[in-house]
Protein backbone atom coordinates (compact mmCIF):
# COMPACT_ATOMS: atom_id res chain seq x y z
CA UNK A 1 -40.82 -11.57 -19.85
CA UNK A 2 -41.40 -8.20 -21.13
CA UNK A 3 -39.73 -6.99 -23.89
CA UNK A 4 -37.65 -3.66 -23.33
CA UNK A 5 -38.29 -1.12 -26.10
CA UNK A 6 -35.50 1.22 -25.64
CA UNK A 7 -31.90 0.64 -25.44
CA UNK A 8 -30.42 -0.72 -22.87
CA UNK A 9 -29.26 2.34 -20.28
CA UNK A 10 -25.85 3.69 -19.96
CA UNK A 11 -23.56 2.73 -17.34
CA UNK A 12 -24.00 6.02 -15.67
CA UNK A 13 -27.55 5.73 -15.32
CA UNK A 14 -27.35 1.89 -14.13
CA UNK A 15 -24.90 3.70 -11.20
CA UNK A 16 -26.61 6.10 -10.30
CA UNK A 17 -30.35 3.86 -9.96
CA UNK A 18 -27.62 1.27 -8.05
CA UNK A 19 -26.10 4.03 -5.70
CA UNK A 20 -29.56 5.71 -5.22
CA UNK A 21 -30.56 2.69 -3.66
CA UNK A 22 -27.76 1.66 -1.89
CA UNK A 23 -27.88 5.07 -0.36
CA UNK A 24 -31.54 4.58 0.76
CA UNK A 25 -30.53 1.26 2.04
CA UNK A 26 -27.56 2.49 3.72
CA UNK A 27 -29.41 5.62 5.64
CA UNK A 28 -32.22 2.88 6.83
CA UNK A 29 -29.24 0.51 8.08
CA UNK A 30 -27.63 3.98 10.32
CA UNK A 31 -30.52 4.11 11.57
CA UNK A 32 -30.91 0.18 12.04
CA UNK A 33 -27.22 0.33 13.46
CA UNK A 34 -27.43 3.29 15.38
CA UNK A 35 -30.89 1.69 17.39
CA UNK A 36 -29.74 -1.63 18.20
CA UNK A 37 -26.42 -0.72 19.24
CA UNK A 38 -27.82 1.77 21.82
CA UNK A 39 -30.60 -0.30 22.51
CA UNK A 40 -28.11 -3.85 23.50
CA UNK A 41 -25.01 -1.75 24.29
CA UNK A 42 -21.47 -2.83 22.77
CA UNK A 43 -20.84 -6.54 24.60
CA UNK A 44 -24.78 -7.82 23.55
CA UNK A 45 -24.04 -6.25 20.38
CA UNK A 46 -20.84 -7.80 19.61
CA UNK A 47 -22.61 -11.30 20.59
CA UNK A 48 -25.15 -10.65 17.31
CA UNK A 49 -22.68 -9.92 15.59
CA UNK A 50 -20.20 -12.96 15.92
CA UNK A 51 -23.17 -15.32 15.06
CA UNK A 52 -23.88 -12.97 11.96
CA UNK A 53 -20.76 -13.25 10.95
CA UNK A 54 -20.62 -16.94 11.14
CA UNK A 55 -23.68 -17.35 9.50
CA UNK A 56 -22.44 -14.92 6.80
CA UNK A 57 -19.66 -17.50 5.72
CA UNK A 58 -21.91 -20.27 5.20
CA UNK A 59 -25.06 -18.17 3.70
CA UNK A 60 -22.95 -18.05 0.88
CA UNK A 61 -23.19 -21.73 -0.26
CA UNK A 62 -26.52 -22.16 0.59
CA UNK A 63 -27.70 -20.84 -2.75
CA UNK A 64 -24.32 -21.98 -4.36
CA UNK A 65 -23.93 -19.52 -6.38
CA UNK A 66 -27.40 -19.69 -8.49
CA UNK A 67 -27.60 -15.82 -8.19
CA UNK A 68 -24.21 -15.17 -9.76
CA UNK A 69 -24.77 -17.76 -12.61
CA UNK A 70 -28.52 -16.12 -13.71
CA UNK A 71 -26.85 -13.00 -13.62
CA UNK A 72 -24.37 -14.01 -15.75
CA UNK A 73 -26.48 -16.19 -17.91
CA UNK A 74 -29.51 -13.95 -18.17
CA UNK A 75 -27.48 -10.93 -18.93
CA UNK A 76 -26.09 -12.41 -21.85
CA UNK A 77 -29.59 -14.58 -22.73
CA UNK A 78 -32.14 -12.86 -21.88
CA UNK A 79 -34.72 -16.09 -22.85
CA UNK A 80 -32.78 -18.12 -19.94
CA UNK A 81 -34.80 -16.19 -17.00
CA UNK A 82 -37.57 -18.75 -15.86
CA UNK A 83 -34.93 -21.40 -16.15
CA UNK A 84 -32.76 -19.65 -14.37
CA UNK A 85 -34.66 -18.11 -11.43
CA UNK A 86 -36.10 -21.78 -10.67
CA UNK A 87 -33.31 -23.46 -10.08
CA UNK A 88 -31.89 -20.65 -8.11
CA UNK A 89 -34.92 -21.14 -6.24
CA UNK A 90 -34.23 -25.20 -5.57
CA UNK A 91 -31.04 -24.57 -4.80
CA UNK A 92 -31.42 -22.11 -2.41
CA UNK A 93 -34.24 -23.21 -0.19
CA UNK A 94 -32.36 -26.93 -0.24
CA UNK A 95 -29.00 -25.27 0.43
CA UNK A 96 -30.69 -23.19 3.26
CA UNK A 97 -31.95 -26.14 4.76
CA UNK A 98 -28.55 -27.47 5.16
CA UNK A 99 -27.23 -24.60 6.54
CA UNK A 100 -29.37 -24.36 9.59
CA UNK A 101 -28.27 -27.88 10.58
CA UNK A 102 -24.36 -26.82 9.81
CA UNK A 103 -24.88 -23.66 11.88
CA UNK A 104 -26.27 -25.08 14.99
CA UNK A 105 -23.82 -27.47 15.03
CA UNK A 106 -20.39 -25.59 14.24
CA UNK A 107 -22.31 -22.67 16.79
CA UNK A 108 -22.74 -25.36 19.72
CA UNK A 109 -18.74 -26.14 19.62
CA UNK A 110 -17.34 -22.19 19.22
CA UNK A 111 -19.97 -20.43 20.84
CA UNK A 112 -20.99 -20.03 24.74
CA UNK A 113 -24.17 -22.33 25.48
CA UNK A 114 -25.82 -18.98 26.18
CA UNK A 115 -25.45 -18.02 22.28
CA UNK A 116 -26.80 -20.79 20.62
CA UNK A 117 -30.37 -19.85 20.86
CA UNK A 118 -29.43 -17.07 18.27
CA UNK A 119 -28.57 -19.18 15.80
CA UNK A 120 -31.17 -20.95 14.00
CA UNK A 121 -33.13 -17.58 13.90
CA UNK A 122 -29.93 -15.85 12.34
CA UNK A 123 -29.61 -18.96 10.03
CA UNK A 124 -33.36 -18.14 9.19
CA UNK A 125 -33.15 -14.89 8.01
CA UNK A 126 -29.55 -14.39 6.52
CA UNK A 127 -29.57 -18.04 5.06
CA UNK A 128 -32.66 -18.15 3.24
CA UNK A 129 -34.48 -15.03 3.52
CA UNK A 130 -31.47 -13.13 2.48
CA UNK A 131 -30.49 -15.29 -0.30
CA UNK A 132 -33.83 -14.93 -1.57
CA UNK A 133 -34.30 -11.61 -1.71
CA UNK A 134 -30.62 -11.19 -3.43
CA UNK A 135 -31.37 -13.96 -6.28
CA UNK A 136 -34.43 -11.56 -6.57
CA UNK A 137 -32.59 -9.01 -7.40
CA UNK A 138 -29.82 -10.20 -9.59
CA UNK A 139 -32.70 -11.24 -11.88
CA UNK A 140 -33.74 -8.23 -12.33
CA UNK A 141 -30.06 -6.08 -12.73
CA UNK A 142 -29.69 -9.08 -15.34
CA UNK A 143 -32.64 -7.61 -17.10
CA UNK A 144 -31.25 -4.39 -16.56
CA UNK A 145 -34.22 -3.29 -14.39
CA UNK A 146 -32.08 -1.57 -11.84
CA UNK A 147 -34.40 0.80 -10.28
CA UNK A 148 -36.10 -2.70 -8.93
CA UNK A 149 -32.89 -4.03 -8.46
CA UNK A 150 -31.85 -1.24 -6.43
CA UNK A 151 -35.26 -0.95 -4.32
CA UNK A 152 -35.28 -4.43 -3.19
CA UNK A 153 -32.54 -4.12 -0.85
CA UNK A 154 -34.18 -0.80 0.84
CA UNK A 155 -37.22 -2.93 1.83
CA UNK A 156 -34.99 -5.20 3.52
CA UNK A 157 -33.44 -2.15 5.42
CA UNK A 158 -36.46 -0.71 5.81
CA UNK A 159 -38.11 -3.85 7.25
CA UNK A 160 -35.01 -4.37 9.54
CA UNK A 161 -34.70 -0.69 10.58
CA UNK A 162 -38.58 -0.62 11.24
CA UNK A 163 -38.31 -3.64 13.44
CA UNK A 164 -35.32 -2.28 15.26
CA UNK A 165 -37.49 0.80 16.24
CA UNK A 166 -39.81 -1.22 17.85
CA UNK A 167 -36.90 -3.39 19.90
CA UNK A 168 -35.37 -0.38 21.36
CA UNK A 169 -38.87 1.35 21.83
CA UNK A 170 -39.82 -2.42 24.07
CA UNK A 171 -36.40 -1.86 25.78
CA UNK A 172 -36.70 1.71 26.51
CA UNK A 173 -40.09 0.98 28.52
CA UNK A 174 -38.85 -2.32 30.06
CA UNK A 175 -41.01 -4.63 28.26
CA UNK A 176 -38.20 -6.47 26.84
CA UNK A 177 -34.75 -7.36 28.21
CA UNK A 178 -31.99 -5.54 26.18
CA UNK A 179 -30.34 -9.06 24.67
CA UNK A 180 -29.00 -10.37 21.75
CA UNK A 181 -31.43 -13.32 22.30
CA UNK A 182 -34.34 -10.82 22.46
CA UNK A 183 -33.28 -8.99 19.58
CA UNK A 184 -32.96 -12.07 16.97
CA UNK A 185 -35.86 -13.03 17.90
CA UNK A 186 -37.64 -10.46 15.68
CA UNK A 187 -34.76 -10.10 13.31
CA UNK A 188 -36.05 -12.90 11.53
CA UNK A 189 -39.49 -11.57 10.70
CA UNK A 190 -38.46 -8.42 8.77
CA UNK A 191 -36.09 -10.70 6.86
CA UNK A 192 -38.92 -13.05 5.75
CA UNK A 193 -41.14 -9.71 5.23
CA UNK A 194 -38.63 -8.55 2.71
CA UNK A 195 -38.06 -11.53 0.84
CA UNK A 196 -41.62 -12.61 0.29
CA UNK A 197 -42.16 -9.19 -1.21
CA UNK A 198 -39.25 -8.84 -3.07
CA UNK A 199 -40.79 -12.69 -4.67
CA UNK A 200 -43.59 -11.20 -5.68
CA UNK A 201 -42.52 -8.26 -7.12
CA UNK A 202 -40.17 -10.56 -9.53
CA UNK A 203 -43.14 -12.60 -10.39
CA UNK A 204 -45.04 -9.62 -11.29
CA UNK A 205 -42.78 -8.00 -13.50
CA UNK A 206 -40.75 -10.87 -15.29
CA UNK A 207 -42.92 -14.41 -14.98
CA UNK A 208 -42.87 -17.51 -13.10
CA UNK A 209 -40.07 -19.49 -12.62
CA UNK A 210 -39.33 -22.64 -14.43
CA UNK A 211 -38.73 -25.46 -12.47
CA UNK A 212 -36.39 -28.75 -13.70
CA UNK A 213 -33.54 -31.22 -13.15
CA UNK A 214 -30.52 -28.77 -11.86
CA UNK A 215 -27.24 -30.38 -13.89
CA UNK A 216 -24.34 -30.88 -12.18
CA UNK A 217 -22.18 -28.77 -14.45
CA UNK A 218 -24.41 -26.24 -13.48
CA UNK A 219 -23.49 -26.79 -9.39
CA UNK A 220 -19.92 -26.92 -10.33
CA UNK A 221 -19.97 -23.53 -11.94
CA UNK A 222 -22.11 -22.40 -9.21
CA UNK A 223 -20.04 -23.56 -6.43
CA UNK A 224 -17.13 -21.50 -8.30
CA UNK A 225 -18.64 -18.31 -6.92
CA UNK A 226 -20.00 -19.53 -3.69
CA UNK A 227 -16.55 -20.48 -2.76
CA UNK A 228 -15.65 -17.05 -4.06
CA UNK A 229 -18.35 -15.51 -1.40
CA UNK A 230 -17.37 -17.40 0.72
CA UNK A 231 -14.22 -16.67 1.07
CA UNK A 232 -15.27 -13.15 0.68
CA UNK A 233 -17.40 -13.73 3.82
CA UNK A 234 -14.52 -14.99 5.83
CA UNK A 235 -12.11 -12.97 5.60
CA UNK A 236 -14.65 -9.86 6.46
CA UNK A 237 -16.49 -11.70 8.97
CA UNK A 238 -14.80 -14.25 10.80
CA UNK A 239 -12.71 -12.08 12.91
CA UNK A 240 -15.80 -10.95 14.90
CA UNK A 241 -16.73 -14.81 15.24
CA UNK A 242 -13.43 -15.49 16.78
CA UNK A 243 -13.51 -12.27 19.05
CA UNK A 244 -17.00 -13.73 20.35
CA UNK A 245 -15.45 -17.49 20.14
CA UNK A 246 -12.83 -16.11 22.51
CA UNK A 247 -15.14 -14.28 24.82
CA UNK A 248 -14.20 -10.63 24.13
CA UNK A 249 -17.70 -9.56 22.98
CA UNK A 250 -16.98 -6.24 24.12
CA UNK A 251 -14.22 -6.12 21.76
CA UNK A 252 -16.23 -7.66 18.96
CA UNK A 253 -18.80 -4.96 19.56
CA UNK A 254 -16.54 -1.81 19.16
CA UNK A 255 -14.76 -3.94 16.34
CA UNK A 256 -17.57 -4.77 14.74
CA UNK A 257 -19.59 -1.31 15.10
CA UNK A 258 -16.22 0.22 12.95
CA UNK A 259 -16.42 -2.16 10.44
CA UNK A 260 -19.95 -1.58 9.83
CA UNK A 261 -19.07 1.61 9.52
CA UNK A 262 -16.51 0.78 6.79
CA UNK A 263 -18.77 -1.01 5.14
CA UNK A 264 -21.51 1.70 4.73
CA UNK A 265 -18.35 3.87 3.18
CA UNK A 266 -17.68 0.87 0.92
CA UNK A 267 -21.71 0.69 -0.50
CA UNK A 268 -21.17 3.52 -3.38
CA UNK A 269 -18.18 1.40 -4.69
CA UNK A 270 -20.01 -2.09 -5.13
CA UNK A 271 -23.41 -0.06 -6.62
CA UNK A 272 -20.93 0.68 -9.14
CA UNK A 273 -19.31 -2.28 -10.01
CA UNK A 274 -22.74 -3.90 -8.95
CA UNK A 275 -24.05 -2.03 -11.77
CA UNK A 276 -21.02 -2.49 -13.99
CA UNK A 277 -21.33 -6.25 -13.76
CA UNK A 278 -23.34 -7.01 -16.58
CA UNK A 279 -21.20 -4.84 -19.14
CA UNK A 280 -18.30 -6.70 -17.51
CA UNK A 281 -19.27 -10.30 -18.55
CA UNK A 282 -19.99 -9.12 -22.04
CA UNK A 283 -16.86 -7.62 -22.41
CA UNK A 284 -15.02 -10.68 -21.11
CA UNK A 285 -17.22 -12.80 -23.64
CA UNK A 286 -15.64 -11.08 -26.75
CA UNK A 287 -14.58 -13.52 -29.52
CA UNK A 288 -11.31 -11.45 -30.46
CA UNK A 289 -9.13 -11.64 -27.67
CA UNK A 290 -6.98 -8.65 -27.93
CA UNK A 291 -10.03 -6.96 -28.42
CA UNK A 292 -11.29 -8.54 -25.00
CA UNK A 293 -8.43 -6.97 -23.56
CA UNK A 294 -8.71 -3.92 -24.89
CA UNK A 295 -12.17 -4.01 -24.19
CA UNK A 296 -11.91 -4.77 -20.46
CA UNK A 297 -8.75 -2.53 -19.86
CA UNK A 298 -10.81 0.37 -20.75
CA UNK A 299 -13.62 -0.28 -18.55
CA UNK A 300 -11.49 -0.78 -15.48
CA UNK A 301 -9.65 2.36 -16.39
CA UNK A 302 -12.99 4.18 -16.63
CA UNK A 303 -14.01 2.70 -13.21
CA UNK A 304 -10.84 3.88 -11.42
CA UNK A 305 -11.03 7.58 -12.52
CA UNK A 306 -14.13 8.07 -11.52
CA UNK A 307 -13.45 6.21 -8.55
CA UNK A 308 -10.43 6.35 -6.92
CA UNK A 309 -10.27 10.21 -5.93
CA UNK A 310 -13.42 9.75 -4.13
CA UNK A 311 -12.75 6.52 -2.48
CA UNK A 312 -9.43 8.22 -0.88
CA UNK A 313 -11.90 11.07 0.15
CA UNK A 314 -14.02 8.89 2.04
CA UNK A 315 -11.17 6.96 3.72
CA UNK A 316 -10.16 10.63 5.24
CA UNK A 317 -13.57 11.11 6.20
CA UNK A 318 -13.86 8.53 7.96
CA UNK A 319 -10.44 9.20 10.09
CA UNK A 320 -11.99 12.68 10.57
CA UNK A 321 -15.27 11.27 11.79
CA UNK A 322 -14.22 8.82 14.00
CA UNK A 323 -15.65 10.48 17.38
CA UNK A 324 -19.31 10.51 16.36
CA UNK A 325 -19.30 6.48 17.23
CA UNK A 326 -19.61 6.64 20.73
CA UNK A 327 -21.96 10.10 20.80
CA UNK A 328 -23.91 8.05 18.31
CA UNK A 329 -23.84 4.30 20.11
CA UNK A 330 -23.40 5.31 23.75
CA UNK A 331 -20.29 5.44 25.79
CA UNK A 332 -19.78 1.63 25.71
CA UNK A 333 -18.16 1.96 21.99
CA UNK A 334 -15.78 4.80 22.98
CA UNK A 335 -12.99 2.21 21.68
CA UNK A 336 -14.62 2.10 17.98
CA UNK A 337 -13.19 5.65 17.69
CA UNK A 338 -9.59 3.97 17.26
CA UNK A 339 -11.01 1.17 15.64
CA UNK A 340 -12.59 2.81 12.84
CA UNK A 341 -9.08 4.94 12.21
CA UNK A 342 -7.87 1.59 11.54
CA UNK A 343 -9.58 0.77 9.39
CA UNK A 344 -10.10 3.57 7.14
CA UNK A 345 -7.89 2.37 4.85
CA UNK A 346 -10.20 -0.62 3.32
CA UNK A 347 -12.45 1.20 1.05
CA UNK A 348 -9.32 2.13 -1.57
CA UNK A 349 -8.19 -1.61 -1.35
CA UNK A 350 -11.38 -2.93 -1.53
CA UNK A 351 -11.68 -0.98 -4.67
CA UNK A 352 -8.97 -2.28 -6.38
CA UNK A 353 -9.08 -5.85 -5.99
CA UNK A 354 -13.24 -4.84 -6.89
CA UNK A 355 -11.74 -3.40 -9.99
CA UNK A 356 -9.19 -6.23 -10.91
CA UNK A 357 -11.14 -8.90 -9.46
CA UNK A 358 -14.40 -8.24 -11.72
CA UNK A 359 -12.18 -8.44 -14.76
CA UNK A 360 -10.82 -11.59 -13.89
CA UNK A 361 -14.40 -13.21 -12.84
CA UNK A 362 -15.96 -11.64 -16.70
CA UNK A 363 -13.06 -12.49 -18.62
CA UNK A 364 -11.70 -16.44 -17.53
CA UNK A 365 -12.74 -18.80 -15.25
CA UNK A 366 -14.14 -17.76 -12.00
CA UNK A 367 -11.72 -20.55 -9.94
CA UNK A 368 -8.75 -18.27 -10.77
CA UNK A 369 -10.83 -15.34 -8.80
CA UNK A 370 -11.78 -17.75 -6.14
CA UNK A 371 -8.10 -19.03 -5.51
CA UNK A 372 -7.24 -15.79 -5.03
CA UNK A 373 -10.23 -15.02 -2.40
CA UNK A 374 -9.49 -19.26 -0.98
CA UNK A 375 -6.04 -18.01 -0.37
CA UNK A 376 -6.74 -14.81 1.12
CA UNK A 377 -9.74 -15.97 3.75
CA UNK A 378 -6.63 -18.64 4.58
CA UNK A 379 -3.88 -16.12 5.30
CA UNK A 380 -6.77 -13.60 7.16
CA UNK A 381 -7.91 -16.90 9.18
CA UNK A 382 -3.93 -17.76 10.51
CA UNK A 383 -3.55 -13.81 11.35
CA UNK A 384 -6.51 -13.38 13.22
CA UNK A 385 -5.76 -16.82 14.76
CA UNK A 386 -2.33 -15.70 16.16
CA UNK A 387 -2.90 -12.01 16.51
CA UNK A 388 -6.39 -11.68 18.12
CA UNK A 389 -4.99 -13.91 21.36
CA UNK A 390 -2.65 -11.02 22.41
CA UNK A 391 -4.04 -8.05 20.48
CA UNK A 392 -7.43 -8.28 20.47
CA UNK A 393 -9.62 -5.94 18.07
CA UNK A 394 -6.18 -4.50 16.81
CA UNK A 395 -4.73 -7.57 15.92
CA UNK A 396 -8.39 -9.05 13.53
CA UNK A 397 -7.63 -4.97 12.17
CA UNK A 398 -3.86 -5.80 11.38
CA UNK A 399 -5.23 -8.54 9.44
CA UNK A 400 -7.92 -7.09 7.70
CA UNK A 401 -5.28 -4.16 6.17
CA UNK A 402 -2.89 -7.11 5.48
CA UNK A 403 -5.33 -9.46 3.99
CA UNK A 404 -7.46 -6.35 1.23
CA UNK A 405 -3.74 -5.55 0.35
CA UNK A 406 -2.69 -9.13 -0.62
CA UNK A 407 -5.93 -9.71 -2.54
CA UNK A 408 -5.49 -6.23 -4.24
CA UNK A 409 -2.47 -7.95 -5.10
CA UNK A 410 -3.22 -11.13 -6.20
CA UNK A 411 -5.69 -10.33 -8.37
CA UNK A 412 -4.00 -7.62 -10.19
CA UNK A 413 -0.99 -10.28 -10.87
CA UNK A 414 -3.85 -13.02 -12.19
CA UNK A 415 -5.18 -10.13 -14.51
CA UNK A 416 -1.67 -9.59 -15.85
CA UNK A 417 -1.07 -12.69 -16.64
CA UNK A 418 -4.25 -13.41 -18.13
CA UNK A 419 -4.13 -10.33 -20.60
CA UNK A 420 -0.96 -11.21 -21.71
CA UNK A 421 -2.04 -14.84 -22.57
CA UNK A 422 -4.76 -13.40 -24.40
CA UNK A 423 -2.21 -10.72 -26.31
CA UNK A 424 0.29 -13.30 -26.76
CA UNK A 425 -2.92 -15.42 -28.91
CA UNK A 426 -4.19 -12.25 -30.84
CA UNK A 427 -0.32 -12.07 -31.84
CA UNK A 428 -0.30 -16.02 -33.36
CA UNK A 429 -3.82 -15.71 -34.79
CA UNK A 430 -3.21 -12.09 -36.78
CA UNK A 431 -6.24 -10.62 -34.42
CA UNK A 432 -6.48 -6.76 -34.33
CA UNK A 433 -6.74 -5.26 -30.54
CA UNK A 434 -8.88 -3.07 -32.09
CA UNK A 435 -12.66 -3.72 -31.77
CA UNK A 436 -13.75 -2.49 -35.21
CA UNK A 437 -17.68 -1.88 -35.52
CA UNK A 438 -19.78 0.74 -34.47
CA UNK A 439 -20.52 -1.24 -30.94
CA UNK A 440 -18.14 -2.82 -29.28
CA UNK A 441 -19.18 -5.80 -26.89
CA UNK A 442 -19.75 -4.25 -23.94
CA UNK A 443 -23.13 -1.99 -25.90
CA UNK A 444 -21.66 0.88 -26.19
CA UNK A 445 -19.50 2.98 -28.57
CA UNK A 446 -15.41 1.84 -29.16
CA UNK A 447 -13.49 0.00 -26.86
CA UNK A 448 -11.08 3.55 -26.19
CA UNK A 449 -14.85 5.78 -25.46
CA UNK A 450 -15.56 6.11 -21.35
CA UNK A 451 -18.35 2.90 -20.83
CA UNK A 452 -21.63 4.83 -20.48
């Protein structure tokens, strides 16, 4: 690996390469969006997406978590990288392998027979393409190479949005039929496109990975923050299954086009916790535990002023901007427009259970975290279960609101607790909160100074 000669960048510059990129990536996936969903219209559309989304909740354990531990491990051990990256790499490609059998099965008994050719090509390129290209590049945001970090993820949108341009131009002039079916069909190669490349370009600028026996303890920490993605996955993602599962594709497809849209609006907020990420384990690895706390209370007070004002900003935006859906999509997502001013809400909870939720995965163990995500995937699965039957769309966006809020909750109230564990052990052992030093352990200056 190459050693870095300057110090390591500011949080603030970290952001901004993070954001930079997720705004590339998120103007190539408008236009991605915005072609596909005129090209299949809103019932073809919500079909992709109800396989996506089931796919989505079992993508997550089909690297197990390898990405999550090499960031964490690399960021704090630099030397661990080859080691790292190749079992990431084993796990991933066996755990993919797994997943296309788990998919076509679980697909065959919730899905229509005429969905389940979508499947194994979804399974293709979000299961192991995907993964790929994302253990890709947490390597490098672990070596604090985010400008690579950040560009990886445009070539996937770029790939995607490239292909989409030449599905709706072969719809347009007849030459394909306008079907999910059709569409997946070439979804899969921009996937592989991106990931190969996104390979290579680690290779080239860090080294080859390091293959060897993958320990068990190593699965079990892994599977800590699959679970956690998981369950992250589910309670996102499952409601559009379940709309499709019931037959409402129509419904999915409005659904789903607002929540994409939520998502997009969400992107600035994880480029900067994305970025923060790294500073965040360091601070949780602090030997002096009311300095950890101190530590870690300061960054998450730095992250919410700068963040919250303009996460409320952009949940009135999107209220305001509702009506461009439909002139956007066609007239067969006129219901997004009330959709979407549903849920415009979920980019301020989503930052705060970002915010308290990153503290609690850098600062104990990751289980507590996952519990917390277990628990809310559960209580978003029973809502969406009971309210989607008579309400439809409305009823999986009453549980989404409900579900970010109790999360938000939960993991502010696992935080608390935490921190005062920690304060209460500072208070037997005669530890200072103070960080004394001239760096404190999250590289830069004292634990009261703004993170950058």
């Amino acid at each position: 690996m190459a050693r870095e000669s300057l110090r390591p960048p500011s949080l603030r510059h970290d952001a901004l390469w993070m954001m930079g990129g997720q705004l590339g990536a998120a103007l190539l996936q408008a236009a991605y969006f915005v072609l596909i969903g005129r090209a299949l219209g809103s019932a073809q559309y919500g079909a992709f997406v109800g396989v996506v989304a089931l796919v989505s909740v079992g993508s997550q354990f089909s690297g197990l978590g390898m990405e999550m531990l090499l960031l964490r491990e690399v960021s704090r051990e630099p030397r661990q990288f080859a080691v790292s990256w190749g079992r990431a790499l084993e796990v991933t490609v066996a755990g993919a392998t797994v997943l296309l059998l788990l998919a076509v099965t679980l697909g065959h008994v919730i899905f229509a027979r005429a969905l389940w050719p979508l499947l194994p090509y979804v399974a293709l390129a979000d299961g192991l393409f995907g993964r790929l290209l994302q253990v890709a590049s947490r390597a490098l945001q672990a070596t604090r190479q985010m400008r690579w970090a950040a560009v990886l993820p445009v070539g996937m949108s770029a790939a995607r949005a490239g292909v989409a341009a030449v599905f709706f131009r072969l719809v347009e002039t007849g030459r394909v039929t306008a079907t999910a079916g059709g569409w997946v069909a070439m979804y899969w190669t921009a996937s592989a496109a991106a990931a190969l490349l996104a390979l290579a370009v680690l290779t080239a600028r860090l080294g080859w990975p390091r293959f060897g026996r993958v320990r068990g303890r190593d699965l079990s920490e892994g599977l800590s923050f699959a679970v956690s993605s998981s369950s992250i996955s589910a309670y996102n993602d499952l409601d559009k299954t379940l709309l499709v599962g019931a037959g409402q594709m129509q419904a999915a497809g409005i659904y789903g086009a607002a929540y994409r849209v939520v998502d997009a609006a969400t992107m600035p907020i994880y480029s900067l916790f994305t970025a923060a990420t790294p500073r965040f384990f360091r601070a949780g690895a602090g030997g002096n535990a009311a300095g950890s706390v101190a530590e870690m209370e300061a960054l998450m007070r730095s992250m919410l002023r700068r963040a919250l004002p303009a996460t409320v900003l952009v949940s009135a935006l999107l209220f305001l901007v509702a009506p461009v859906l439909p002139v956007a999509l066609g007239p067969s997502f006129a219901g997004a427009v009330e959709a979407l001013r549903w849920l415009c809400l979920l980019p301020v909870l989503r930052l705060l259970h970002y915010t308290w939720g990153t503290a609690v995965t850098a600062s104990t163990s990751q289980w507590r975290r996952t519990a917390a995500q277990a628990a809310a995937a559960g209580l978003n699965l029973g809502l969406c279960a009971w309210l989607i039957p008579v309400w439809s769309w409305r009823g999986a966006a009453w549980a989404s609101l409900a579900t970010d809020a109790a999360l938000a909750a939960m993991s502010f109230a696992i935080w608390r607790h935490w921190a005062g564990r920690r304060r209460q052990l500072s208070v037997v052992s005669g530890q200072s909160p103070v960080v004394s030093g001239q760096f404190s352990v999250v590289g830069g200056p004292s634990c009261c100074s703004s993170p950058e």
